[in-house]
Protein backbone atom coordinates (compact mmCIF):
# COMPACT_ATOMS: atom_id res chain seq x y z
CA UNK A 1 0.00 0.00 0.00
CA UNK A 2 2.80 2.36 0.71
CA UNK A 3 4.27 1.64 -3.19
CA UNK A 4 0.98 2.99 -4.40
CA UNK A 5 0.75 5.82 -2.07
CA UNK A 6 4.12 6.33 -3.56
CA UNK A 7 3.39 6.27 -7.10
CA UNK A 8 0.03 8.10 -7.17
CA UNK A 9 2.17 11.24 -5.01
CA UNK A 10 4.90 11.27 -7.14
CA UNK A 11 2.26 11.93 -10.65
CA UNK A 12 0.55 14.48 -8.06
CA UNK A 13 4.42 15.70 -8.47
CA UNK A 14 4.02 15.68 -11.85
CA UNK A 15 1.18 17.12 -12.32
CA UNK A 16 2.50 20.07 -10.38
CA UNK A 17 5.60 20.20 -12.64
CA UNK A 18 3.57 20.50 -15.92
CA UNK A 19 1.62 22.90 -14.37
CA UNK A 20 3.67 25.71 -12.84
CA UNK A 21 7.27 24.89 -14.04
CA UNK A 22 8.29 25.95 -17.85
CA UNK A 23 10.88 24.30 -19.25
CA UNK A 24 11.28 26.41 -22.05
CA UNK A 25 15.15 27.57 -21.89
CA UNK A 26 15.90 26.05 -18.45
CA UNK A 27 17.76 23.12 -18.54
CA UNK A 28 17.24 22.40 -14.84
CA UNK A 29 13.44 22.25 -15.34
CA UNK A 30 13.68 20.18 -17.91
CA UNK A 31 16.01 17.84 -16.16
CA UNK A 32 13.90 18.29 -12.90
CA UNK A 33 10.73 17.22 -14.76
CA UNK A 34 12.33 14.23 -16.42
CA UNK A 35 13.66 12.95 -13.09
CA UNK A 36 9.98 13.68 -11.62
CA UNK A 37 8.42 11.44 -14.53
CA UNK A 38 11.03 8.90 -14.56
CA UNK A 39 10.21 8.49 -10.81
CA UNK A 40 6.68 8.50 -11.21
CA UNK A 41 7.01 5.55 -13.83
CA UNK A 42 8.97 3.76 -11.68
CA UNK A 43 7.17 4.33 -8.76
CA UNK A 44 3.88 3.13 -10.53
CA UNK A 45 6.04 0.02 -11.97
CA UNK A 46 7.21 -1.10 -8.63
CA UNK A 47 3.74 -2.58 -6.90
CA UNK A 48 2.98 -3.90 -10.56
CA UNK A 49 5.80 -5.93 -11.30
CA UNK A 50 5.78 -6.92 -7.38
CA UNK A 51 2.56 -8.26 -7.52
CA UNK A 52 2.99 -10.85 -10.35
CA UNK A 53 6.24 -12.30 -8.06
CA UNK A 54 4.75 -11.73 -4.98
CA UNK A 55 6.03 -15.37 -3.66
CA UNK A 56 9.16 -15.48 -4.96
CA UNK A 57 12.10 -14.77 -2.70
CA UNK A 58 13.56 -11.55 -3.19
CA UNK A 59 11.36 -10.44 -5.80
CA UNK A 60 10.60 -6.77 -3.60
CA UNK A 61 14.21 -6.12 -4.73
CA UNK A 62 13.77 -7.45 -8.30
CA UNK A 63 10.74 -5.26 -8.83
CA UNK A 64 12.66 -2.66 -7.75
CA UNK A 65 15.43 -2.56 -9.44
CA UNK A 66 13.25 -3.41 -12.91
CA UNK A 67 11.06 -0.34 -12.15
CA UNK A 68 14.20 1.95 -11.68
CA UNK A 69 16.20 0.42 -14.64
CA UNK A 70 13.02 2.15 -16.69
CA UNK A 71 12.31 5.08 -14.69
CA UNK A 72 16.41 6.00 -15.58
CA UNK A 73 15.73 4.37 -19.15
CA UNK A 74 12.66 6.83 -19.64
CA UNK A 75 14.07 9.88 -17.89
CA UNK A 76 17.29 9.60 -20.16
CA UNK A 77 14.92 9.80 -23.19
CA UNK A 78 13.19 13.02 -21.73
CA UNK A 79 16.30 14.60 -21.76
CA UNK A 80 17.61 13.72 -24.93
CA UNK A 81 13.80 14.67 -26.10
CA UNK A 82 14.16 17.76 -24.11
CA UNK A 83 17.76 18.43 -26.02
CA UNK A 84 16.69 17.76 -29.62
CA UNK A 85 19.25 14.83 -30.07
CA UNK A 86 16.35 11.58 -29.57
CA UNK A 87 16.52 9.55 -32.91
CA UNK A 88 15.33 6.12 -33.34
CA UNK A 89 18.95 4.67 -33.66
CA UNK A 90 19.85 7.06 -29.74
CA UNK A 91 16.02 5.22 -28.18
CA UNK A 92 17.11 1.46 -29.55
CA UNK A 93 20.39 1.89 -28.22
CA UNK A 94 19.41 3.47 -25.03
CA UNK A 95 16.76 0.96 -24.61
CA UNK A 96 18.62 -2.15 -25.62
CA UNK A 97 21.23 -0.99 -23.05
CA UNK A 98 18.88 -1.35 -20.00
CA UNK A 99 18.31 -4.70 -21.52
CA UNK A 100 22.01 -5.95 -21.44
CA UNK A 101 21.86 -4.51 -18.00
CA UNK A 102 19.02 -6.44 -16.86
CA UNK A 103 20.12 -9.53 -18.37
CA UNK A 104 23.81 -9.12 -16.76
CA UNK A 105 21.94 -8.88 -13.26
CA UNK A 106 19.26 -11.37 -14.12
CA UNK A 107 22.33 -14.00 -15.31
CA UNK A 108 24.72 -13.14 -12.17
CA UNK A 109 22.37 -15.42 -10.28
């Protein structure tokens, strides 16, 4: 209950940012509201993924670090959206490397 308590603050936080902060020529705003929607994604994530592993030992801290791998994977493509560099080639390469990570912790078992 406290994951979703989590998640549904952190788009409150959102919400907030789209509302009152302009990115428009501020690089800290737009790096603040990526980081803000990254978390909220992951935050929202979390309880999902948890809830399909529930019985599985350890699977809190699986969840977890799944749901932050694409919170980071997401907020790195609002920046680079935010920057005008995203291309398809910059989102398969950012995405596919979250994957290698994920595999590289999922095989170190």
């Amino acid at each position: 209950m406290v994951l979703v308590a989590a998640a549904i603050a952190a788009w409150f936080l959102v919400a907030f940012v789209l509302a009152f902060i302009s990115p428009q020529g501020d690089a800290g705003a737009q790096f603040f509201g990526a980081t803000v929607f990254g978390s909220a994604v992951a935050l929202t994530l979390w309880p999902l993924l948890w809830s399909g592993t529930r019985s599985a030992p350890g699977s809190l801290a699986t969840s977890g670090r799944r749901s932050l791998l694409v919170g980071v994977t997401i907020s790195i493509l609002v920046v680079l959206r935010a920057i005008d560099v995203v291309s398809p080639v910059v989102v398969i390469f950012v995405v596919v490397g979250a994957v290698v990570i994920e595999a590289a912790f999922t095989l170190r078992r």
